[in-house]
Protein backbone atom coordinates (compact mmCIF):
# COMPACT_ATOMS: atom_id res chain seq x y z
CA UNK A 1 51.29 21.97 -10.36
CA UNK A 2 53.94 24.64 -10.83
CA UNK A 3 55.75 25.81 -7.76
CA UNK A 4 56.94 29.25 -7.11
CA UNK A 5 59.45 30.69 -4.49
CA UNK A 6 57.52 33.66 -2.22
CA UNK A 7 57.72 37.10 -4.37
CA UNK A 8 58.03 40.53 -2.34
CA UNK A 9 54.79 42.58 -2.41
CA UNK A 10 53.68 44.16 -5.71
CA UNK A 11 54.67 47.52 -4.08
CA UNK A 12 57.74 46.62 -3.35
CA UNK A 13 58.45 45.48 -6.70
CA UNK A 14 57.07 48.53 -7.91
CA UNK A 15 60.24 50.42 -5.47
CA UNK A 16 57.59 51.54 -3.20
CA UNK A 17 57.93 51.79 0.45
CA UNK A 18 55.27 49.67 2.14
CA UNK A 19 55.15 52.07 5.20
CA UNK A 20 55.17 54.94 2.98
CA UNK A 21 52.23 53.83 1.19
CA UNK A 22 50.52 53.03 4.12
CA UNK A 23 51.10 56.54 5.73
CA UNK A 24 49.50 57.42 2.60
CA UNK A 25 45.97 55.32 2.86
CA UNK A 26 45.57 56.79 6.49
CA UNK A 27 46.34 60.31 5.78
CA UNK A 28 43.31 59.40 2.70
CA UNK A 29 41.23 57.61 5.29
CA UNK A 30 41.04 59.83 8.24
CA UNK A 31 37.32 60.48 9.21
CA UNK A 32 36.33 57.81 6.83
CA UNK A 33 34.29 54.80 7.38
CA UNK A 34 36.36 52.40 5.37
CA UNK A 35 38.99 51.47 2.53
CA UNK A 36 41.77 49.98 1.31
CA UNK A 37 45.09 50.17 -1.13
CA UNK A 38 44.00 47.63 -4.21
CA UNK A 39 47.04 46.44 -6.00
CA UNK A 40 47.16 43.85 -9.20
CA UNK A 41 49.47 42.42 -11.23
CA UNK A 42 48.12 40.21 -14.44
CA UNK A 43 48.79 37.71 -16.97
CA UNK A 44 46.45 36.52 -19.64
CA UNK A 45 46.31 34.40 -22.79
CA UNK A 46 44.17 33.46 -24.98
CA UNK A 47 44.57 31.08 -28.33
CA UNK A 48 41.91 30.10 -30.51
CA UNK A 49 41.58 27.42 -33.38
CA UNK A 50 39.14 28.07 -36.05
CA UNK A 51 38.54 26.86 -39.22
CA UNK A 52 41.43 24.35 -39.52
CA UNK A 53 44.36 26.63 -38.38
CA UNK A 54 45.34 29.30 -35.16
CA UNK A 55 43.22 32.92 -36.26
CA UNK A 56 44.28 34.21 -32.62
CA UNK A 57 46.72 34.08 -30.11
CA UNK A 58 47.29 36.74 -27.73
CA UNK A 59 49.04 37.43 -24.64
CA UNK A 60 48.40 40.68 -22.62
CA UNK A 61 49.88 41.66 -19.44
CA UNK A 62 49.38 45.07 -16.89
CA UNK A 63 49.03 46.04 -13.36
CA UNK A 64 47.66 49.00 -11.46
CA UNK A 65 46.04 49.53 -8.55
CA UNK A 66 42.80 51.51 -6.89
CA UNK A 67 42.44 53.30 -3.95
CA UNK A 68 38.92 53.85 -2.04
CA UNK A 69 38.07 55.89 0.77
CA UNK A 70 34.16 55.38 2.17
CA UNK A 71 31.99 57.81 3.85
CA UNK A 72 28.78 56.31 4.54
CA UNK A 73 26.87 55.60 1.24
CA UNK A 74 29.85 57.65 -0.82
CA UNK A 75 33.14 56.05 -2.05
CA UNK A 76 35.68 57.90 -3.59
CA UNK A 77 37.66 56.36 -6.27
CA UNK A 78 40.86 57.00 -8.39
CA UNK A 79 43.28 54.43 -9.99
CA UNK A 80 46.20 54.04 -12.16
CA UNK A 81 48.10 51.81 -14.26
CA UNK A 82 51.23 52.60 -12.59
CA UNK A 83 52.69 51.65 -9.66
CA UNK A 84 54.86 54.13 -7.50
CA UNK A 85 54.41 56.51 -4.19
CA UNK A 86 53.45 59.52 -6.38
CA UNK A 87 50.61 57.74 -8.10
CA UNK A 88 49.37 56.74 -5.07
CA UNK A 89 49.70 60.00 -3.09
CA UNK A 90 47.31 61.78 -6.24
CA UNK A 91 45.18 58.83 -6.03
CA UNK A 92 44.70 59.23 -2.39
CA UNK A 93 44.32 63.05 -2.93
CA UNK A 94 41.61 62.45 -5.28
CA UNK A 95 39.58 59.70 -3.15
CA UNK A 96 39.62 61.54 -0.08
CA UNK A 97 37.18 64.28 -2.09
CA UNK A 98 34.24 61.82 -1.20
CA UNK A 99 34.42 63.04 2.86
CA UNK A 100 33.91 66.56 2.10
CA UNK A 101 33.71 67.11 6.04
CA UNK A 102 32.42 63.68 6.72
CA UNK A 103 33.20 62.29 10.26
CA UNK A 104 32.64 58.33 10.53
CA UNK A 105 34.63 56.17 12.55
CA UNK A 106 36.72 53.50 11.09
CA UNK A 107 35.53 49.83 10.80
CA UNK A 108 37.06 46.58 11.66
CA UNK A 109 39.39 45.16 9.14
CA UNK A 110 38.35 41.96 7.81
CA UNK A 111 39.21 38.96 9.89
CA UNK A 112 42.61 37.05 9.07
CA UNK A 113 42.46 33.82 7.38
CA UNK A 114 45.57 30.74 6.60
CA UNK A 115 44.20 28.50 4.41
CA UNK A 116 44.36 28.52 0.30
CA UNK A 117 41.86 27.31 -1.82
CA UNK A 118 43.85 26.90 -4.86
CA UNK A 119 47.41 26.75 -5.89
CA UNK A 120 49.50 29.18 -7.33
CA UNK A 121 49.50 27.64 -10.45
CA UNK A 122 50.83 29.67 -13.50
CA UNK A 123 48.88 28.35 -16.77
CA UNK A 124 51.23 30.72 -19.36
CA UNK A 125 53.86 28.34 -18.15
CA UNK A 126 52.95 25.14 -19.22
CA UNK A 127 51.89 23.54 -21.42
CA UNK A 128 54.49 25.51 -24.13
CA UNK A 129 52.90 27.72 -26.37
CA UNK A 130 53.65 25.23 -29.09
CA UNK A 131 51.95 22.06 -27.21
CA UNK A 132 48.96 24.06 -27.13
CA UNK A 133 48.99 25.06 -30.45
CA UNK A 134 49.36 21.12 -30.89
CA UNK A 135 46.52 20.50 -29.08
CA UNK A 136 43.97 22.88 -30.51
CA UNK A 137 45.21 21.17 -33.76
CA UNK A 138 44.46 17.72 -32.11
CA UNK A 139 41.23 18.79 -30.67
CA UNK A 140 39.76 19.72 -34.33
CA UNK A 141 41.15 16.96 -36.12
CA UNK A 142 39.48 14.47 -33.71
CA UNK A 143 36.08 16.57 -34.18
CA UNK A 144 36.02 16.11 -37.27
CA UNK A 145 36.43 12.44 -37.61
CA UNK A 146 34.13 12.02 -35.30
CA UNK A 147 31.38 12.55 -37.72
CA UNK A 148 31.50 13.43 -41.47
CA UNK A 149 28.58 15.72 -40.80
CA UNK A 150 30.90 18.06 -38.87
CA UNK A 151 31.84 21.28 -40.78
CA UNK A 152 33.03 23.69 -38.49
CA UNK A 153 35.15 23.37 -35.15
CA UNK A 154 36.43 26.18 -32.79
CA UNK A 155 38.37 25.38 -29.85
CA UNK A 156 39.95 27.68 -27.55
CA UNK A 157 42.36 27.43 -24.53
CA UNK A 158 42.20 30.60 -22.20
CA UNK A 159 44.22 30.68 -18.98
CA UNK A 160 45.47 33.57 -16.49
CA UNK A 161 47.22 34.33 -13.52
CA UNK A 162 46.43 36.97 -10.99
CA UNK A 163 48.45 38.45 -8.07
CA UNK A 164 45.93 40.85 -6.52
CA UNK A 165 47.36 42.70 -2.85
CA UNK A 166 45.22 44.47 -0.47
CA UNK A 167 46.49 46.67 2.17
CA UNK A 168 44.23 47.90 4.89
CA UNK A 169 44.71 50.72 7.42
CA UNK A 170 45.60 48.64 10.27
CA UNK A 171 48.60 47.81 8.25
CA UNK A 172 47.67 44.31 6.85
CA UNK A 173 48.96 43.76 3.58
CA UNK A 174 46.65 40.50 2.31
CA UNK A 175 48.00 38.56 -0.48
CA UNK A 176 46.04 35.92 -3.28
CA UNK A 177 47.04 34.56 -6.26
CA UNK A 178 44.41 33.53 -8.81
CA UNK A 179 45.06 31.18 -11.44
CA UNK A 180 41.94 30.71 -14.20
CA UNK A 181 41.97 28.16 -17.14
CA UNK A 182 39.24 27.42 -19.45
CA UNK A 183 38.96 24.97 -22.72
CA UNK A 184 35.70 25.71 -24.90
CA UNK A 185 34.65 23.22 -27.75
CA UNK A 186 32.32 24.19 -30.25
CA UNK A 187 31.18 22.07 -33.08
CA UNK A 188 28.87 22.91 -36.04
CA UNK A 189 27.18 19.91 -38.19
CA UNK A 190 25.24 19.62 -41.50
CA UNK A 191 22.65 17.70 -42.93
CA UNK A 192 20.71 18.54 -46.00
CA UNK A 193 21.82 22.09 -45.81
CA UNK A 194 20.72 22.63 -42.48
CA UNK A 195 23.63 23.88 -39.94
CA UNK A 196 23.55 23.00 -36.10
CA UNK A 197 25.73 23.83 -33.36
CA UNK A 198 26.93 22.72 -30.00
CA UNK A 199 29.28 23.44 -27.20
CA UNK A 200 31.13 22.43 -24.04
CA UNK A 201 33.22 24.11 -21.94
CA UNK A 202 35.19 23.26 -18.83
CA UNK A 203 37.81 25.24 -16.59
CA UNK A 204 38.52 26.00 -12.85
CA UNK A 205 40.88 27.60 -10.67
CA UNK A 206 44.35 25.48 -11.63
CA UNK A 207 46.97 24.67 -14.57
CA UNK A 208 45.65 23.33 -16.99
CA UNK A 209 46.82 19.96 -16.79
CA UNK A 210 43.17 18.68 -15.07
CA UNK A 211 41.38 20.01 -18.42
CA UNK A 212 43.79 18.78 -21.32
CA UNK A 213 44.27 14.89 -20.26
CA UNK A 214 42.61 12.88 -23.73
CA UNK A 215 40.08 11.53 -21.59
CA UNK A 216 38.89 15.69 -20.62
CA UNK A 217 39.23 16.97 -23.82
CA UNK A 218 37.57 14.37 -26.25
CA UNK A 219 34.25 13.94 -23.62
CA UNK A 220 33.98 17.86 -24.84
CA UNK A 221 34.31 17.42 -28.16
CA UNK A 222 31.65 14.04 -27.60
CA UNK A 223 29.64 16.09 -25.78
CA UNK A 224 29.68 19.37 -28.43
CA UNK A 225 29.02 16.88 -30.91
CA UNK A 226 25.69 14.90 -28.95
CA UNK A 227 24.07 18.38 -28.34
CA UNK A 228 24.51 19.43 -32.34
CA UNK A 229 23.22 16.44 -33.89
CA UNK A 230 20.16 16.56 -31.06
CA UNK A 231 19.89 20.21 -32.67
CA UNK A 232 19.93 18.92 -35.97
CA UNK A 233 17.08 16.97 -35.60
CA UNK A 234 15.07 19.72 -33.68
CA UNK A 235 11.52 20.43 -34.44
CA UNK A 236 9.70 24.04 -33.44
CA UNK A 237 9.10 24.35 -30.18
CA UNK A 238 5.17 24.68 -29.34
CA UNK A 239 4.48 27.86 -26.98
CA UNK A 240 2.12 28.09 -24.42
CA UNK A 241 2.47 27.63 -20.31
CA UNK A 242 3.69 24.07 -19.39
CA UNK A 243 5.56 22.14 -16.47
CA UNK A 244 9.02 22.37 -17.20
CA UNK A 245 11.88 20.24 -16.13
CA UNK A 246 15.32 21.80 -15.78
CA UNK A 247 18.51 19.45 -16.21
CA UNK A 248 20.92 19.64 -13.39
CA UNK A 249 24.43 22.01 -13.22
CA UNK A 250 24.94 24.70 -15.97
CA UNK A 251 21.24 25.02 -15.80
CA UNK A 252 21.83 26.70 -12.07
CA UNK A 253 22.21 29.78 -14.63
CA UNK A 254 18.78 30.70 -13.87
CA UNK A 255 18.84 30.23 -10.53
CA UNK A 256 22.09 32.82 -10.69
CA UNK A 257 20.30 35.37 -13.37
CA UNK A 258 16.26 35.49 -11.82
CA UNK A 259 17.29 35.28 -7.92
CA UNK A 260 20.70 35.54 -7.04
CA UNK A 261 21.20 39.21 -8.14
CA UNK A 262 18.38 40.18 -6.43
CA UNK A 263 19.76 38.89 -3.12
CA UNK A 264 23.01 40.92 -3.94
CA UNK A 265 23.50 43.68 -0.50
CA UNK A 266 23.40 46.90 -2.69
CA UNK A 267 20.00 46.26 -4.50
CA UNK A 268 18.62 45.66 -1.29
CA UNK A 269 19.84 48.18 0.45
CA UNK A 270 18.56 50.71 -1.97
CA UNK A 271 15.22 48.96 -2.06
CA UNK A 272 15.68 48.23 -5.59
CA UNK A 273 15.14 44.07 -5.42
CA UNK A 274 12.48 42.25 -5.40
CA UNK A 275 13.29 40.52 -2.70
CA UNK A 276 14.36 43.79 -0.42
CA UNK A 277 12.48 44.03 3.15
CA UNK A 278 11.77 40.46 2.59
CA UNK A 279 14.05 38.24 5.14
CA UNK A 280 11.63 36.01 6.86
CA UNK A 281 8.90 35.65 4.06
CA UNK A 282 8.76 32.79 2.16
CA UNK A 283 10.10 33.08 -1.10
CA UNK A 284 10.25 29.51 -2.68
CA UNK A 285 8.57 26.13 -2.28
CA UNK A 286 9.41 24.07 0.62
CA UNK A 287 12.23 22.49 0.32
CA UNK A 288 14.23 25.01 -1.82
CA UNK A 289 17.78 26.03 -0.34
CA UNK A 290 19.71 28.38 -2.22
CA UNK A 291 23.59 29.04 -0.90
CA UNK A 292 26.78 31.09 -2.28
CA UNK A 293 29.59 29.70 -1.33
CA UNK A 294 33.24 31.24 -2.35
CA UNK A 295 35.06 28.81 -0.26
CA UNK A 296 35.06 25.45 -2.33
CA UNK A 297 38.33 24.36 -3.40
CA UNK A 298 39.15 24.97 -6.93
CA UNK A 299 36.12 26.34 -8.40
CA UNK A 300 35.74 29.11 -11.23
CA UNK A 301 33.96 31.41 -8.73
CA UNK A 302 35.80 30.57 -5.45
CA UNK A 303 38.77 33.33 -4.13
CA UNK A 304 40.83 32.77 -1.15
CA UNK A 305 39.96 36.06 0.11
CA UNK A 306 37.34 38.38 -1.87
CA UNK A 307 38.72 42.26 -3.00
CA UNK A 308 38.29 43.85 0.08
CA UNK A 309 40.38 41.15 2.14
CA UNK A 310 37.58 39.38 3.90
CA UNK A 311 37.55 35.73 3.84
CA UNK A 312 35.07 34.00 1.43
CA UNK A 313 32.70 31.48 2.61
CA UNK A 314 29.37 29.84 2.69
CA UNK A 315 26.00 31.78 2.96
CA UNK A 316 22.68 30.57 3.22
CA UNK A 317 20.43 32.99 1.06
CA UNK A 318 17.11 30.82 1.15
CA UNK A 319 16.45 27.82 3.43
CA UNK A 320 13.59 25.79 3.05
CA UNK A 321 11.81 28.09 1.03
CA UNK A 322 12.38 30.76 3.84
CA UNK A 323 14.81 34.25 2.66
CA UNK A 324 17.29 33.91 5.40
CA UNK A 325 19.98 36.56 4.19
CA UNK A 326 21.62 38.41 1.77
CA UNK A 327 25.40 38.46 0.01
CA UNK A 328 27.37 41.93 1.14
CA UNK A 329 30.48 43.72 0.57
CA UNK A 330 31.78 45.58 3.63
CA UNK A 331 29.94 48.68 2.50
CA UNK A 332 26.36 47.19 2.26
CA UNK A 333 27.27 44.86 5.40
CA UNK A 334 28.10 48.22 7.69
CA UNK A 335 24.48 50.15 6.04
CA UNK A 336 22.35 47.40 6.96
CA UNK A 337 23.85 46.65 10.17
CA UNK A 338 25.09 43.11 9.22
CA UNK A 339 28.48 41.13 8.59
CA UNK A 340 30.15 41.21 5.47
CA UNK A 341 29.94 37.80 3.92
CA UNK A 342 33.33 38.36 1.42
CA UNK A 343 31.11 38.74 -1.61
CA UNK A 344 33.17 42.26 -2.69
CA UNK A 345 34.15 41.46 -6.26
CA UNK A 346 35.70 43.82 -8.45
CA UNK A 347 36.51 42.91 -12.35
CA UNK A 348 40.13 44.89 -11.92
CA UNK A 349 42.37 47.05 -9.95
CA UNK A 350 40.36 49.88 -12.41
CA UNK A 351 37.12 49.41 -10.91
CA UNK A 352 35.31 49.56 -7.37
CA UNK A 353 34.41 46.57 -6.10
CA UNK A 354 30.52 45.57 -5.28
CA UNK A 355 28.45 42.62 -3.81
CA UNK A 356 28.60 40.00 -5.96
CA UNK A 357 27.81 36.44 -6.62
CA UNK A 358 30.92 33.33 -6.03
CA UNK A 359 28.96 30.07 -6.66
CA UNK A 360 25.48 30.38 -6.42
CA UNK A 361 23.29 26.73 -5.96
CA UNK A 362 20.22 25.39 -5.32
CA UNK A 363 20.97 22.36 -3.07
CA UNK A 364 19.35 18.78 -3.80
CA UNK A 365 16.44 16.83 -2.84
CA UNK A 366 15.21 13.49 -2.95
CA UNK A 367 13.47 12.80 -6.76
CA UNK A 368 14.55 11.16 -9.63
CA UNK A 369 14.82 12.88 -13.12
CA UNK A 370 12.82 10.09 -14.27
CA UNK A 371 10.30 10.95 -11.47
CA UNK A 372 9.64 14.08 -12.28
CA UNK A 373 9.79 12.97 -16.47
CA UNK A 374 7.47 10.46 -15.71
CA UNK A 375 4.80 12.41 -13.76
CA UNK A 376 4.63 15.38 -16.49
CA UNK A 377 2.02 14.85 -19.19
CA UNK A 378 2.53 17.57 -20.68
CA UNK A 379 5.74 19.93 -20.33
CA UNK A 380 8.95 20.25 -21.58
CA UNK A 381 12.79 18.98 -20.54
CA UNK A 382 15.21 21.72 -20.62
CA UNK A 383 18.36 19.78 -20.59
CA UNK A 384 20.68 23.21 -21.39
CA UNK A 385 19.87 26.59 -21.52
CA UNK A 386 21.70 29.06 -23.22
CA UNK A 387 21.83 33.34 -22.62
CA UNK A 388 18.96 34.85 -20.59
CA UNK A 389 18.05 38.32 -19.17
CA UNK A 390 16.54 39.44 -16.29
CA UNK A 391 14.95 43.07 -14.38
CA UNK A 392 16.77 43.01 -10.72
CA UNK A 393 13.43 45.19 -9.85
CA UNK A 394 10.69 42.35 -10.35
CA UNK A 395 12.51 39.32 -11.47
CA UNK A 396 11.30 38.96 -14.73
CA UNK A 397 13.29 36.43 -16.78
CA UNK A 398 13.55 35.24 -20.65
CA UNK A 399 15.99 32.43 -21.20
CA UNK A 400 17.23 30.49 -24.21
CA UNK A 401 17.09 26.71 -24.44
CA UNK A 402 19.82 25.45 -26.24
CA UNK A 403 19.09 22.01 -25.85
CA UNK A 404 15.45 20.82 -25.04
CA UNK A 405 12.63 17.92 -25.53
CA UNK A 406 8.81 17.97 -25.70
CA UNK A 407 7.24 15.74 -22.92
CA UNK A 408 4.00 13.81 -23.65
CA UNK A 409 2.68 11.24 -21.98
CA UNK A 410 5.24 11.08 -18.96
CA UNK A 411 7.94 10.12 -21.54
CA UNK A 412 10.51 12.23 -23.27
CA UNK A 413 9.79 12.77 -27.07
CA UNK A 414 11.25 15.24 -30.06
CA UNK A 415 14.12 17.95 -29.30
CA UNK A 416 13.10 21.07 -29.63
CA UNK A 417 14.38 24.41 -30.83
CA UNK A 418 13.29 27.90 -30.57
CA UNK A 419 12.32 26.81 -26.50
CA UNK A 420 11.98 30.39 -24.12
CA UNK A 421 11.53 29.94 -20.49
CA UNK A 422 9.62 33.22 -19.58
CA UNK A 423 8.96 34.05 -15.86
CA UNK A 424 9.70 36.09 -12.93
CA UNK A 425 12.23 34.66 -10.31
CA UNK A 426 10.23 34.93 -6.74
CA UNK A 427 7.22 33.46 -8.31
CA UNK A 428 9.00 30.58 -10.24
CA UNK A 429 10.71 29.34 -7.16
CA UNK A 430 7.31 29.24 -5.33
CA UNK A 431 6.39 26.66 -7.51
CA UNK A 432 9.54 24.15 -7.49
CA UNK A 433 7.54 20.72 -7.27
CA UNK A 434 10.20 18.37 -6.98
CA UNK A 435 13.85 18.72 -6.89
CA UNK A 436 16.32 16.36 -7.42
CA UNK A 437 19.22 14.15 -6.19
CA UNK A 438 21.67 14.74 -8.78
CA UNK A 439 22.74 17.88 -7.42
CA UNK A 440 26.10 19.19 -9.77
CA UNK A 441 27.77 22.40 -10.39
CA UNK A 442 28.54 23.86 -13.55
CA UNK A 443 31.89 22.45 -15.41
CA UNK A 444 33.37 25.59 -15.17
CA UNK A 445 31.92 28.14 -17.69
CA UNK A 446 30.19 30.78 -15.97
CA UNK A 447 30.65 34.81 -16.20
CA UNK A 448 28.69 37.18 -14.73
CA UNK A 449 28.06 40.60 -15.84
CA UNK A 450 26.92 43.58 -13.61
CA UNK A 451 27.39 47.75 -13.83
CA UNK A 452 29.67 47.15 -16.64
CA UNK A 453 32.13 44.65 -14.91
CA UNK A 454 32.78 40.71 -15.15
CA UNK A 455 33.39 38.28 -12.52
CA UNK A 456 34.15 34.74 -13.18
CA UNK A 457 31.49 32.87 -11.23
CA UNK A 458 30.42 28.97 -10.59
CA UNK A 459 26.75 27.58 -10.59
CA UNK A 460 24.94 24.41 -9.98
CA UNK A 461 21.63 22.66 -8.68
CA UNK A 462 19.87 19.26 -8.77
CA UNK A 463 17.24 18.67 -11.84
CA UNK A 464 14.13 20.47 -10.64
CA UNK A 465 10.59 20.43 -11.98
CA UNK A 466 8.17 23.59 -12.07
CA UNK A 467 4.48 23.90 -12.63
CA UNK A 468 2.96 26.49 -14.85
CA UNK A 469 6.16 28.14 -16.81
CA UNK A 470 5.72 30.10 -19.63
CA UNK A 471 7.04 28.62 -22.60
CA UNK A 472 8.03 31.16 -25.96
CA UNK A 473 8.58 29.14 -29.06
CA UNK A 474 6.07 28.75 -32.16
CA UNK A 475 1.78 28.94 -31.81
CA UNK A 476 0.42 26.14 -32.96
C-alpha cells in the first residue's frame, strides 16, 4: 500500500476560504430543506493490450464541484469545473432558484463516522507505467500459449483515485478517498472456423498489487480461456419454460438488474416500482434475504461515506421472503418519513446524486449445487450470464447467458449458446426453490447504469434454483 501525508481540503488547494465558502452554502440554503458543497478531485488511467501490442493508454485528470439546495421534492443544481469563491457564489446563486419562496426547515446532517474501509491507495503510482505495459505484454503472451486455438487476447488494466469533499451547513467538511483498480481478460479461440470468446475480470477498492500477483492474473486468463473453449463447443439452446439453476457470484447481476432497482427510495416514492406500497407483503420464497451493504471492506461498490456524507452500511431489503425496506438518499429518506441508509451515489461532482445500489446480495442457504442439479430433470444451468435489461415499473427482465448447460436427467449435459432468461423480478423470486451454501460476491466487475450516470457497484448470492423460467433460445 502507498502511504500519503494528510493534504489540505480541495478548497483550500483551490485558494478558497473554507469559511467563506461556507457563508456561501448557507446564504444558498436558507429556507431550504437540505444540501451540501460537493467537491472532487480525479485521477484515471486506463491501458489496453490488443492484438499483440498497447492500441490505448490514457490518462485523464479534472476536478469540479456541485452545489444543491433542496426544497421538498425540488433540488436545484449548478456545477463547475473550476474551483474558486466566485464559481461557487454563481453556483449557489443559481441553486437557490429551486426555493422560489419555499420555507422548509433544515435537516440533520448526516451522523459522523471514524473508521475507513479502504486505504488511500494511489494505483497511477505503482506499478510504473512501463511494468504495466510489461505486464499486459506478459498477460497475452501467456494466453496464447496456453492453447494454440487462441487467436485473439485483450487485456486491460484500469485504475483511479478519487478525493471527493463534502461540506454541509453545520460546517462539517467530510473527507474520502476512493481508490478503484480493475484487470479484464478476454480471450477469443478457433476451431474449424468457428470463433468463441471468454472473459474474466477482477478489481476492488486498492492498488493494484492484490490483482497483478502471477497466481491472480494467470487464474483469469485460465478462467477466460475454460469459458471460450466451453463456448466453442456450444450447441443451440432449446427454448421453452424450464427450472433453471443460477451459478453463484457474478450471477447476483440479476438479482441487482430485476429487484434491486426497484427497491431504490425514488421509484418508490413516486410510485413508479413494482414493489412501491409493498413493505410487509411477501415478495419472494421463504427463505430469500436480499441486503445492500456499502460497508464491507474493500469492495468495488463499498464507500466510506456515500455523496451526501452519510455513513454507508448494511440494509436489509427482503428478509425471509418478507419486503422489509427500501435503499434512500437523504431526499427520499426525509419524503417518506424514514432514515437515510447512505445509498446517495452520484457518478461525478457534475451530476446530482440519487438512491442507488452499493453491493446488492442474496444471502445463502443450506443446498448443494449438486442438489439442486440433481433434482432437475429437465432445466438448464446458467453458470454466467452476460448483459440484461429490465422495466423498473413491472420487473420484466431478459438476460444473456454467456456460459450455460442443458440439464437432463438430474445430470449436467451439452453447453449451450443463444440461452435468454426471460421473467419479471417479483414473480421470479416467489419461486426460488432452493438456495445454496456457496454464497460469493462478484470478483469485482460490476457497473451500474441509471438516469444517464454510472456507479461502480458489487454483487453476489449463493447458487439458487427456480421453477418455471422462461427460457429464449432456438424452437425445436
Amino acid at each position: 500500500m502507498n502511504a500519503f501525508t494528510p493534504s489540505p481540503s480541495l478548497l483550500e488547494a483551490a485558494g478558497v476560504e473554507p469559511d467563506r465558502a461556507l457563508a456561501t452554502l448557507g446564504e444558498a440554503m436558507a429556507g431550504a430543506d437540505d444540501g451540501e458543497l460537493f467537491l472532487e478531485r480525479s485521477e484515471s488511467e486506463f491501458l489496453m493490450f490488443d492484438d499483440g501490442r498497447l492500441k490505448q493508454a490514457t490518462y485523464d485528470t479534472g476536478e469540479g464541484f456541485g452545489l444543491r439546495v433542496v426544497a421538498g421534492e425540488t433540488a436545484g443544481y449548478a456545477h463547475a469545473s473550476e474551483i474558486s469563491q466566485g464559481a461557487i457564489g454563481r453556483a449557489a446563486q443559481a441553486a437557490a432558484l429551486a426555493k422560489r419562496g419555499y420555507q422548509g426547515e433544515a435537516a440533520e446532517g448526516p451522523r459522523g463516522t471514524n473508521r475507513k474501509l479502504y486505504g488511500e491507495d494511489d494505483p497511477l503510482a505503482a506499478p510504473a507505467f512501463g511494468d504495466k505495459v510489461a505486464l499486459l505484454q506478459e498477460i497475452d503472451a501467456f494466453a496464447r500459449a496456453r492453447d494454440p486455438r487462441v487467436v485473439q487476447v485483450t487485456a486491460t488494466l484500469a485504475g483511479e483515485r478519487r478525493i471527493v469533499e463534502v461540506l454541509r451547513a453545520d460546517g462539517r467538511l467530510l473527507r474520502d478517498v476512493r481508490p478503484l483498480v480493475r484487470v479484464n481478460v478476454s480471450v477469443t479461440v478457433e476451431k474449424d472456423g468457428r470463433r468463441e470468446g471468454g472473459f474474466s475480470g477482477a478489481g476492488g477498492r486498492a492498488s493494484f498489487d492484490t490483482w497483478i500477483t502471477p497466481q491472480a492474473w494467470q487464474g483469469q486468463v485460465d478462467e477466460a480461456l475454460r469459458q471460450a473453449l466451453v463456448n466453442l463447443d456450444a450447441v443451440a439452446c432449446p427454448a421453452g419454460e424450464m427450472d433453471v439453476v443460477l451459478g453463484p457470484g457474478w450471477n447476483g447481476v440479476l438479482l441487482h438488474e430485476a429487484v434491486g432497482h426497484g427497491l431504490e427510495g425514488d421509484f418508490n416514492r413516486k410510485g413508479s416500482s413494482a414493489f412501491s406500497g409493498r413493505i410487509g407483503d411477501r415478495v419472494a420464497a421463504p427463505g430469500v434475504t436480499v441486503i445492500d451493504d456499502g460497508s464491507i471492506p474493500g469492495r468495488r461498490g463499498s464507500l466510506t461515506i456515500d455523496d451526501e456524507g452519510t455513513p454507508t452500511g448494511r440494509t436489509v431489503l427482503i428478509e425471509d421472503g418478507i419486503l422489509k425496506g427500501y435503499i434512500h438518499d437523504r431526499q427520499s429518506a426525509r419524503l417518506m418519513g424514514l432514515a437515510a441508509t447512505g445509498n446517495a451515489r452520484r457518478q461525478s461532482y457534475a451530476y446530482m446524486p440519487m438512491p442507488r445500489m452499493t453491493n446488492t446480495a442474496m444471502l445463502g442457504g443450506d443446498h448443494t449445487l449438486e442438489e439442486m442439479i440433481a433434482s432437475t430433470q429437465r432445466g438448464l444451468f446458467c453458470a454466467h450470464l452476460g448483459g440484461g435489461q429490465v422495466d423498473i415499473t413491472n420487473g420484466k427482465f431478459v438476460f444473456q447467458c454467456t456460459e450455460a448447460y442443458l440439464i437432463e436427467g438430474g445430470k449436467i449435459t451439452r453447453p449451450v449458446k443463444g440461452a435468454t432468461l426471460i421473467g419479471d423480478g417479483p414473480s421470479a423470486l416467489t419461486k426460488v426453490s432452493m438456495i445454496g451454501d456457496d454464497f460469493d460476491f462478484d470478483p469485482g466487475v460490476g457497473v451500474c447504469g441509471k438516469a444517464g450516470q454510472s456507479v461502480p457497484v458489487g454483487v453476489g448470492q449463493p447458487s439458487l434454483k427456480m421453477g418455471g423460467l422462461t427460457v429464449g433460445g432456438t424452437s425445436l
